[in-house]
Every structure is written in structure tokens, then in C-alpha cells.
PDB file of N, CA and C in Angstrom:
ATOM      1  N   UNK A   1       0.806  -1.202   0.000  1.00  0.00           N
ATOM      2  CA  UNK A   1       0.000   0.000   0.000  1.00  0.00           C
ATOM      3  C   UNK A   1       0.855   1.275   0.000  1.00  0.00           C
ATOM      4  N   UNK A   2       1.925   1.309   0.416  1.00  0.00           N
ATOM      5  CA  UNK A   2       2.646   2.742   0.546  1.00  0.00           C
ATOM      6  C   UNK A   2       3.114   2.372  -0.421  1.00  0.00           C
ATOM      7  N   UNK A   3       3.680   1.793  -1.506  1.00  0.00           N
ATOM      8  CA  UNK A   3       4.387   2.021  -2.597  1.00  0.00           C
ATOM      9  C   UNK A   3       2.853   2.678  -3.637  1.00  0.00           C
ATOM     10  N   UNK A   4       1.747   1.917  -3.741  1.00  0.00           N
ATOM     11  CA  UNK A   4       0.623   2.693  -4.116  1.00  0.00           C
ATOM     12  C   UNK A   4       0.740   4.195  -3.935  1.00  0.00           C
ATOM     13  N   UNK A   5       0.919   4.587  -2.658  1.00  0.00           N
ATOM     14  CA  UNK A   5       0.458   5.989  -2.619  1.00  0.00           C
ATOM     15  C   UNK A   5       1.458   6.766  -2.868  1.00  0.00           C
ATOM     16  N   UNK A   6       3.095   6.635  -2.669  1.00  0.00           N
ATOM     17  CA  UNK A   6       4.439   7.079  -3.506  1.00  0.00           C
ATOM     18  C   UNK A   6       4.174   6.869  -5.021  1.00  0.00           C
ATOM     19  N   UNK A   7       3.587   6.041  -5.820  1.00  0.00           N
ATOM     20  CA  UNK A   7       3.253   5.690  -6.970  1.00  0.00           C
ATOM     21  C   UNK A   7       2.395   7.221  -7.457  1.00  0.00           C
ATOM     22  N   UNK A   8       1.052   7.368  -6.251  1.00  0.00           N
ATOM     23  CA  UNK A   8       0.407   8.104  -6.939  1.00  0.00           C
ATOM     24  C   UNK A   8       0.725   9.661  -6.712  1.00  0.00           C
ATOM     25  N   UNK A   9       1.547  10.036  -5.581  1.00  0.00           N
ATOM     26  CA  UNK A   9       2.246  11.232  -5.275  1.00  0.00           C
ATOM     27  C   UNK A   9       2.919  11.772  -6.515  1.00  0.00           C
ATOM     28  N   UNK A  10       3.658  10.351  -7.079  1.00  0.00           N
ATOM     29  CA  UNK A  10       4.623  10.932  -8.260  1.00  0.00           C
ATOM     30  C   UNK A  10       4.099  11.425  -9.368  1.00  0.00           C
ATOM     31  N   UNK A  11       2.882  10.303  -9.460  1.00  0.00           N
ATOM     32  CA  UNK A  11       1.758  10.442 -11.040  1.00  0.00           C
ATOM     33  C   UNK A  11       1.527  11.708 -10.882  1.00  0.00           C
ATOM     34  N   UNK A  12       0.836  12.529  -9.765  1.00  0.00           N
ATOM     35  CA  UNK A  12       0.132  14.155  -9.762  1.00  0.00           C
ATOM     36  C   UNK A  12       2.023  14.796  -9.632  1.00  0.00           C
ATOM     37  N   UNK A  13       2.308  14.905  -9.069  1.00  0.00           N
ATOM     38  CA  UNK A  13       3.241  15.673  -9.192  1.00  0.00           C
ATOM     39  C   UNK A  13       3.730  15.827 -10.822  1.00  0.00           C
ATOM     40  N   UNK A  14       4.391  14.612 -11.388  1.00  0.00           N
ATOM     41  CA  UNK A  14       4.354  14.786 -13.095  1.00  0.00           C
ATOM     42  C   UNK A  14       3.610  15.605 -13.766  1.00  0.00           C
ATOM     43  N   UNK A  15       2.515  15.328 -13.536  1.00  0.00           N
ATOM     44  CA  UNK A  15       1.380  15.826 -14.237  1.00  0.00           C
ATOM     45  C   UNK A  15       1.236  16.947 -13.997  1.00  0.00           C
ATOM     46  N   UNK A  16       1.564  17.270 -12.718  1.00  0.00           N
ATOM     47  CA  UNK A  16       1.219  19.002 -12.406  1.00  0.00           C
ATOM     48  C   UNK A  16       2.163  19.650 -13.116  1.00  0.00           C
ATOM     49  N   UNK A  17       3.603  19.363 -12.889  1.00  0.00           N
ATOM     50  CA  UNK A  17       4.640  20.061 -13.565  1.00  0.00           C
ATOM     51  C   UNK A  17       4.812  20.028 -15.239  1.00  0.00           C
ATOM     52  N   UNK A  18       4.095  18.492 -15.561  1.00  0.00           N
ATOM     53  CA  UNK A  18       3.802  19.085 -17.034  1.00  0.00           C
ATOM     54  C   UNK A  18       3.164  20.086 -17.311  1.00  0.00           C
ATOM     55  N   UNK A  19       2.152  20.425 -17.144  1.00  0.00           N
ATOM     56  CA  UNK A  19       0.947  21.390 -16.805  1.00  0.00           C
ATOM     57  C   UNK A  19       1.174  22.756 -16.574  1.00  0.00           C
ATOM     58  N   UNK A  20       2.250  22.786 -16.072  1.00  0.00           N
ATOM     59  CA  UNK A  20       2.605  24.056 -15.945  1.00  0.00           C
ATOM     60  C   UNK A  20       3.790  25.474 -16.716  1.00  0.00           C
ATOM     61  N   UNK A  21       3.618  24.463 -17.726  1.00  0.00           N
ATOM     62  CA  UNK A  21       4.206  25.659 -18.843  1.00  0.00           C
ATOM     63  C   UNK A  21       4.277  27.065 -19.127  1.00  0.00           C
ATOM     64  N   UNK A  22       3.002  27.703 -18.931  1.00  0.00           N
ATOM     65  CA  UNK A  22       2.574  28.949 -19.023  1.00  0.00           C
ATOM     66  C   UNK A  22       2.214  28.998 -17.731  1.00  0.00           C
ATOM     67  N   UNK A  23       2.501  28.854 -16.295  1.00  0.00           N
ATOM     68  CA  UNK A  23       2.140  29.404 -15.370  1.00  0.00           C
ATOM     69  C   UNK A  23       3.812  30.025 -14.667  1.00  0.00           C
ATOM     70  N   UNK A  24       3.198  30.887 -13.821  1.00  0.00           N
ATOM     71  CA  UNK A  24       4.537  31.934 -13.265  1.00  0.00           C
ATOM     72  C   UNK A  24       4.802  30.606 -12.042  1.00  0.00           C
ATOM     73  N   UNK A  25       6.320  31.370 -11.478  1.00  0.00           N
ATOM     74  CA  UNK A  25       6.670  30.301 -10.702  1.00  0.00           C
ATOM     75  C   UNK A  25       5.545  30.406  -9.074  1.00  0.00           C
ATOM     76  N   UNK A  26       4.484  31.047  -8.713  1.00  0.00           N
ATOM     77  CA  UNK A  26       3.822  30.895  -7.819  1.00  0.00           C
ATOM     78  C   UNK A  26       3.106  30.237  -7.837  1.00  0.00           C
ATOM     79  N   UNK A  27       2.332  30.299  -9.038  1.00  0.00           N
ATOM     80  CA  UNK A  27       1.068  29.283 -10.362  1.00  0.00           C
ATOM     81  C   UNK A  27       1.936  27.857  -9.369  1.00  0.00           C
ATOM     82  N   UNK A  28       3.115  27.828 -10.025  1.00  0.00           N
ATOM     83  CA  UNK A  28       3.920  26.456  -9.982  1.00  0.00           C
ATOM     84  C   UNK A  28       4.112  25.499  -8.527  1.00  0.00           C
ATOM     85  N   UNK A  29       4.657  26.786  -7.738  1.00  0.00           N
ATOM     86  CA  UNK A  29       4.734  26.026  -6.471  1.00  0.00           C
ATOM     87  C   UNK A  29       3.199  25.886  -5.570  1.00  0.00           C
ATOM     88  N   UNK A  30       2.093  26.969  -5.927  1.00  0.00           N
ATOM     89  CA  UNK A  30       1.187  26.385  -5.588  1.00  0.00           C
ATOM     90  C   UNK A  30      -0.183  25.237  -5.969  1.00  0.00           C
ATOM     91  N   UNK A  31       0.356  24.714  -7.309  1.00  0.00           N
ATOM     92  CA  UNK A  31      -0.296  23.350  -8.246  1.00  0.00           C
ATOM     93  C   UNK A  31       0.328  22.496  -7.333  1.00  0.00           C
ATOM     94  N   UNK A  32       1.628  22.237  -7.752  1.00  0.00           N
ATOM     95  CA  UNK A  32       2.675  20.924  -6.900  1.00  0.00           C
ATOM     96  C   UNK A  32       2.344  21.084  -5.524  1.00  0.00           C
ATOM     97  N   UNK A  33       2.280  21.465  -4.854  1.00  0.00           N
ATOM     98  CA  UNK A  33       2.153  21.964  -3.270  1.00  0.00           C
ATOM     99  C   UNK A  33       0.417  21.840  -2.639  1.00  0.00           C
ATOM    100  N   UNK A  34      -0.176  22.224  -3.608  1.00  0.00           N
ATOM    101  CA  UNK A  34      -1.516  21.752  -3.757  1.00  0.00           C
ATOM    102  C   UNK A  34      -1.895  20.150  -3.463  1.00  0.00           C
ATOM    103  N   UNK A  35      -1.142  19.922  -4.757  1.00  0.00           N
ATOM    104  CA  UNK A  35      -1.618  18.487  -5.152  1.00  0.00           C
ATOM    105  C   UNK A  35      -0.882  17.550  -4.731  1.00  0.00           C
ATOM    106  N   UNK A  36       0.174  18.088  -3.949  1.00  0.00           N
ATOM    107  CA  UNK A  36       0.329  17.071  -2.492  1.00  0.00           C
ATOM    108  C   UNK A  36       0.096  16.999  -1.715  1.00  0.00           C
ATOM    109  N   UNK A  37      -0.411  17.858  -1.343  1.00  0.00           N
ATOM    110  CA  UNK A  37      -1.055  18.238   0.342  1.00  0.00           C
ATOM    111  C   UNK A  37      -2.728  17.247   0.050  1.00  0.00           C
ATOM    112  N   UNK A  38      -3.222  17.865  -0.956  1.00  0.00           N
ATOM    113  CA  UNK A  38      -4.267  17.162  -1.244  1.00  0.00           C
ATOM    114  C   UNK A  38      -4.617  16.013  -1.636  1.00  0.00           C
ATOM    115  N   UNK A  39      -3.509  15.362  -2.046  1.00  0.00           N
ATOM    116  CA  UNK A  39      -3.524  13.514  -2.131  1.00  0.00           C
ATOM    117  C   UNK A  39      -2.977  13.435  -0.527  1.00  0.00           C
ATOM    118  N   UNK A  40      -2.310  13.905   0.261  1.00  0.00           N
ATOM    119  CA  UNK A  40      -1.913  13.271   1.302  1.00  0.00           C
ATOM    120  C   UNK A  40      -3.313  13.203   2.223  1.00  0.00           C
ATOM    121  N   UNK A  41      -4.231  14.275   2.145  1.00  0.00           N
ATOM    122  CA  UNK A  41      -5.378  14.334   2.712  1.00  0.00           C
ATOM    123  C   UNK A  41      -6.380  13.455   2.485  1.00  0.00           C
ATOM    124  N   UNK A  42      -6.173  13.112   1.191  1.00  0.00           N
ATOM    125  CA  UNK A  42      -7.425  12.381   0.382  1.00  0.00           C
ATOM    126  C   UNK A  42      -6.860  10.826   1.159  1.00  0.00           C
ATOM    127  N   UNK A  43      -5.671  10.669   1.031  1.00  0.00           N
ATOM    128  CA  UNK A  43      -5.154   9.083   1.671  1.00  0.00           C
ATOM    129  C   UNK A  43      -5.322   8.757   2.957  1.00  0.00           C
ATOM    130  N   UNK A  44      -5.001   9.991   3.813  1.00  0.00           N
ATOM    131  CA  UNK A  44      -5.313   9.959   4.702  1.00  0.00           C
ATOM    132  C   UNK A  44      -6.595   9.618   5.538  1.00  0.00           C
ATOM    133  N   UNK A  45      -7.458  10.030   5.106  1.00  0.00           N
ATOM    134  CA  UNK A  45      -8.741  10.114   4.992  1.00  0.00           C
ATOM    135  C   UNK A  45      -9.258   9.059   4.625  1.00  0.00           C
ATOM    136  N   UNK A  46      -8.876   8.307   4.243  1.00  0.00           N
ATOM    137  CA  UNK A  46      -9.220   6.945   3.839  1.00  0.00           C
ATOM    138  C   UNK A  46      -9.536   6.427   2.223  1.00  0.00           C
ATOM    139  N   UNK A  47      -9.852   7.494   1.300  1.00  0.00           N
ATOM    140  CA  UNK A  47     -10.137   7.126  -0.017  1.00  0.00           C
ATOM    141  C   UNK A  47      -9.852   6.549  -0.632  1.00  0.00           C
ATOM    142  N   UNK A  48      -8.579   5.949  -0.372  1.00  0.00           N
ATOM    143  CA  UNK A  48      -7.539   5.101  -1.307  1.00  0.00           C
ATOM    144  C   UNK A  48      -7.490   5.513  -2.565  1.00  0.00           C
ATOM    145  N   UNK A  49      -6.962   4.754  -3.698  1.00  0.00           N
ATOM    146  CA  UNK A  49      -6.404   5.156  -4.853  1.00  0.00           C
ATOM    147  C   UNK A  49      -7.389   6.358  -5.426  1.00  0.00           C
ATOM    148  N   UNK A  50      -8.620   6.431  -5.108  1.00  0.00           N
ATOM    149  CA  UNK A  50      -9.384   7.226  -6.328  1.00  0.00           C
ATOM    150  C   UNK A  50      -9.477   8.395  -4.989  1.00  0.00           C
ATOM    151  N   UNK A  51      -9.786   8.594  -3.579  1.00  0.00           N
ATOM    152  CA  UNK A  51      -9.433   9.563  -2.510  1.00  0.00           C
ATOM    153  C   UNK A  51      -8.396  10.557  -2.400  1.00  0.00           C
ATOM    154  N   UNK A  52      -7.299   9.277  -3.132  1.00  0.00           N
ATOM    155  CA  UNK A  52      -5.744  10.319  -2.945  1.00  0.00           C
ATOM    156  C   UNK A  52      -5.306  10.848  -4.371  1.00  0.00           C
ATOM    157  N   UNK A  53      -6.315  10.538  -5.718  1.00  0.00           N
ATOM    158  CA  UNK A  53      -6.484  11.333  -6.728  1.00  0.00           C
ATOM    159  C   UNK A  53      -6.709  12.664  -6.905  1.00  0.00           C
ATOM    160  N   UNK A  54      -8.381  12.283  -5.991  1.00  0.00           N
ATOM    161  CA  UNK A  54      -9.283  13.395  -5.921  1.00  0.00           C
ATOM    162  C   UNK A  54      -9.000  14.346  -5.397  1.00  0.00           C
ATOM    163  N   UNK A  55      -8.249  14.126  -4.294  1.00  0.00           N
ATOM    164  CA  UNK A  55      -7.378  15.644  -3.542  1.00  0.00           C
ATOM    165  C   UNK A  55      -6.087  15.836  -3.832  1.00  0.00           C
ATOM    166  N   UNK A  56      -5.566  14.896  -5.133  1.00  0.00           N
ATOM    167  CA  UNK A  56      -4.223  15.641  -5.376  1.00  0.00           C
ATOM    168  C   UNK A  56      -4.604  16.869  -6.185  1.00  0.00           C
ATOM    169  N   UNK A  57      -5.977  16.154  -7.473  1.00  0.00           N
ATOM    170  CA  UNK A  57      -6.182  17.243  -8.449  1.00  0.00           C
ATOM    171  C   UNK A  57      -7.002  18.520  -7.777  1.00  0.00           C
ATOM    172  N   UNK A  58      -7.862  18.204  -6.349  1.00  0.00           N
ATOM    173  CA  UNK A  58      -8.493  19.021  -5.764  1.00  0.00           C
ATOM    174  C   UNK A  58      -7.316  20.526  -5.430  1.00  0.00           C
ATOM    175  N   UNK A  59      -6.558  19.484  -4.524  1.00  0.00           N
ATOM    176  CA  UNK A  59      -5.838  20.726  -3.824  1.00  0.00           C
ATOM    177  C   UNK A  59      -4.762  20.972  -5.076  1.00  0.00           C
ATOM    178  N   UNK A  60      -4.310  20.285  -6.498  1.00  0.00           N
ATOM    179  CA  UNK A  60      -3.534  21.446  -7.406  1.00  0.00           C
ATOM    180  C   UNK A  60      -4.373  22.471  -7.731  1.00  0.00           C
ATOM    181  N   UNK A  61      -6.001  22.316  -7.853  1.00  0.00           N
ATOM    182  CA  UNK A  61      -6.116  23.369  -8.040  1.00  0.00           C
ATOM    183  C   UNK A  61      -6.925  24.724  -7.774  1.00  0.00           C
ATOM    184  N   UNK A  62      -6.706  24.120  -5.804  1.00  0.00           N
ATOM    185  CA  UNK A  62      -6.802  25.127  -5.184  1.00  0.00           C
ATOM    186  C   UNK A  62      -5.289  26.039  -4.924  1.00  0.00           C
ATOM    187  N   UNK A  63      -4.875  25.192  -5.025  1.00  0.00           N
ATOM    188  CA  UNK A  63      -3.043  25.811  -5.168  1.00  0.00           C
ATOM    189  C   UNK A  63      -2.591  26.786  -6.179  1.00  0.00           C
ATOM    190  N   UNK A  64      -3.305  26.368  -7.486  1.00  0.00           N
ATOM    191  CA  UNK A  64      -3.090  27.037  -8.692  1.00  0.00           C
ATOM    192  C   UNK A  64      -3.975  28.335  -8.320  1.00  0.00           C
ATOM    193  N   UNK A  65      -4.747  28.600  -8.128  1.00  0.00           N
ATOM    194  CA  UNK A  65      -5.990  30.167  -7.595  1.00  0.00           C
ATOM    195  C   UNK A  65      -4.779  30.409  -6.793  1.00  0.00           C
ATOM    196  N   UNK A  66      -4.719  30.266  -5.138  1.00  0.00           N
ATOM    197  CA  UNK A  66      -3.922  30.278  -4.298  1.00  0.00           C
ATOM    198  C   UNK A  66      -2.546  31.068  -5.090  1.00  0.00           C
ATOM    199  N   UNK A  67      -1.597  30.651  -5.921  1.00  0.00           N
ATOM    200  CA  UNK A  67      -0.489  31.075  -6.540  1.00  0.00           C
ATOM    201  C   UNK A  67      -1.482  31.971  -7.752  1.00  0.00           C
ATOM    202  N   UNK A  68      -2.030  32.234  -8.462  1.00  0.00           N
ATOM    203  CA  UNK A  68      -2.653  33.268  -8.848  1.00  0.00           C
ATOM    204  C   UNK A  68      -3.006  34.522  -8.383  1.00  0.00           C
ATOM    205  N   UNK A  69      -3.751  34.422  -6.983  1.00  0.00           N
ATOM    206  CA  UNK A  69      -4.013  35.272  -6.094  1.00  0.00           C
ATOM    207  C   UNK A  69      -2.854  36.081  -5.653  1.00  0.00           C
ATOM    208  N   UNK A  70      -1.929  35.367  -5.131  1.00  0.00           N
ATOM    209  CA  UNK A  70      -0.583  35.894  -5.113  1.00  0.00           C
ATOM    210  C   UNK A  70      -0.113  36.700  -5.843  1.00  0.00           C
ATOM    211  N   UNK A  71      -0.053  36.144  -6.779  1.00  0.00           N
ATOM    212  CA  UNK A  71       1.073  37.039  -8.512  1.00  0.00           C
ATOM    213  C   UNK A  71      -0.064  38.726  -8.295  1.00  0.00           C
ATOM    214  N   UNK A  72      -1.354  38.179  -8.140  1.00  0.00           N
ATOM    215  CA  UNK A  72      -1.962  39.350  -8.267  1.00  0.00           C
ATOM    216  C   UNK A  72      -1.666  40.873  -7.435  1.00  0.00           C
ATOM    217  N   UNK A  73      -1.249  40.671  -6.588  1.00  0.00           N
ATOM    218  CA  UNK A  73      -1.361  41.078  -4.883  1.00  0.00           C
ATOM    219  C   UNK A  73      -0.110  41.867  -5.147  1.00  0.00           C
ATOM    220  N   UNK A  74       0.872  40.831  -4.867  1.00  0.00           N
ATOM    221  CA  UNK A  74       2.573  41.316  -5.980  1.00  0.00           C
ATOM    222  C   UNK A  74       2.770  41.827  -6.358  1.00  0.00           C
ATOM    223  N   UNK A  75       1.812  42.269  -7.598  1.00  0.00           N
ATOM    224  CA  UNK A  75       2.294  43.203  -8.625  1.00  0.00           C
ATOM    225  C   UNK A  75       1.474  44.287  -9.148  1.00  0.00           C
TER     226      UNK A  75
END
């Protein structure tokens, strides 16, 4: 089971950082940062594989607003 959820940490993390081409580096650290916090929650929590999905992509992209909001504020 923990190689499962290191498995799926890595899958969102990939994916986020593909994803993030056109975003500034706040965009960036708050997708990745998101969407780990939010699979760790979702696992935690008990959801298993489709739980620790749902809050990786949940919290990238409350992370992504979150690092948006920012850039805004900034500048």
C-alpha cells in the first residue's frame, strides 16, 4: 500500500509540472504543493487510490488560484 500511494504522489506531481508551462513560478509552487497536500489528505482520509487522486487534483487546483491570487497582490 505505501508504494501505491508514492506511486500516486509521483503520477500528480508529473502531471502538475507538465501542466505548468505557461504558469509563473507561484502558479507552480502552488499546483505541486496543492496536489500534495491534497492527495496526502485524500489518503489519509481513507479514499484510497481514487481519494488520494481526488485531492491531489483538488488541492492542485486550489493551489493554482492560491499562486494566482498571489502574482496578483505582488504586482
Amino acid at each position: 500500500m505505501p508504494r501505491l500511494i508514492l506511486a500516486t504522489f509521483v503520477l500528480a506531481a508529473t502531471l502538475g509540472i507538465g501542466g505548468c508551462a505557461g504558469q509563473t513560478r507561484a502558479e507552480k509552487v502552488g499546483t505541486v504543493g496543492g496536489a500534495v497536500a491534497g492527495g496526502a489528505i485524500g489518503s489519509a482520509a481513507g479514499g484510497g487510490t481514487l481519494g488520494t487522486l481526488g485531492g491531489a487534483a483538488a488541492g492542485g487546483y486550489i493551489g493554482n488560484k492560491a499562486g494566482d491570487a498571489y502574482d496578483k497582490r505582488s504586482h
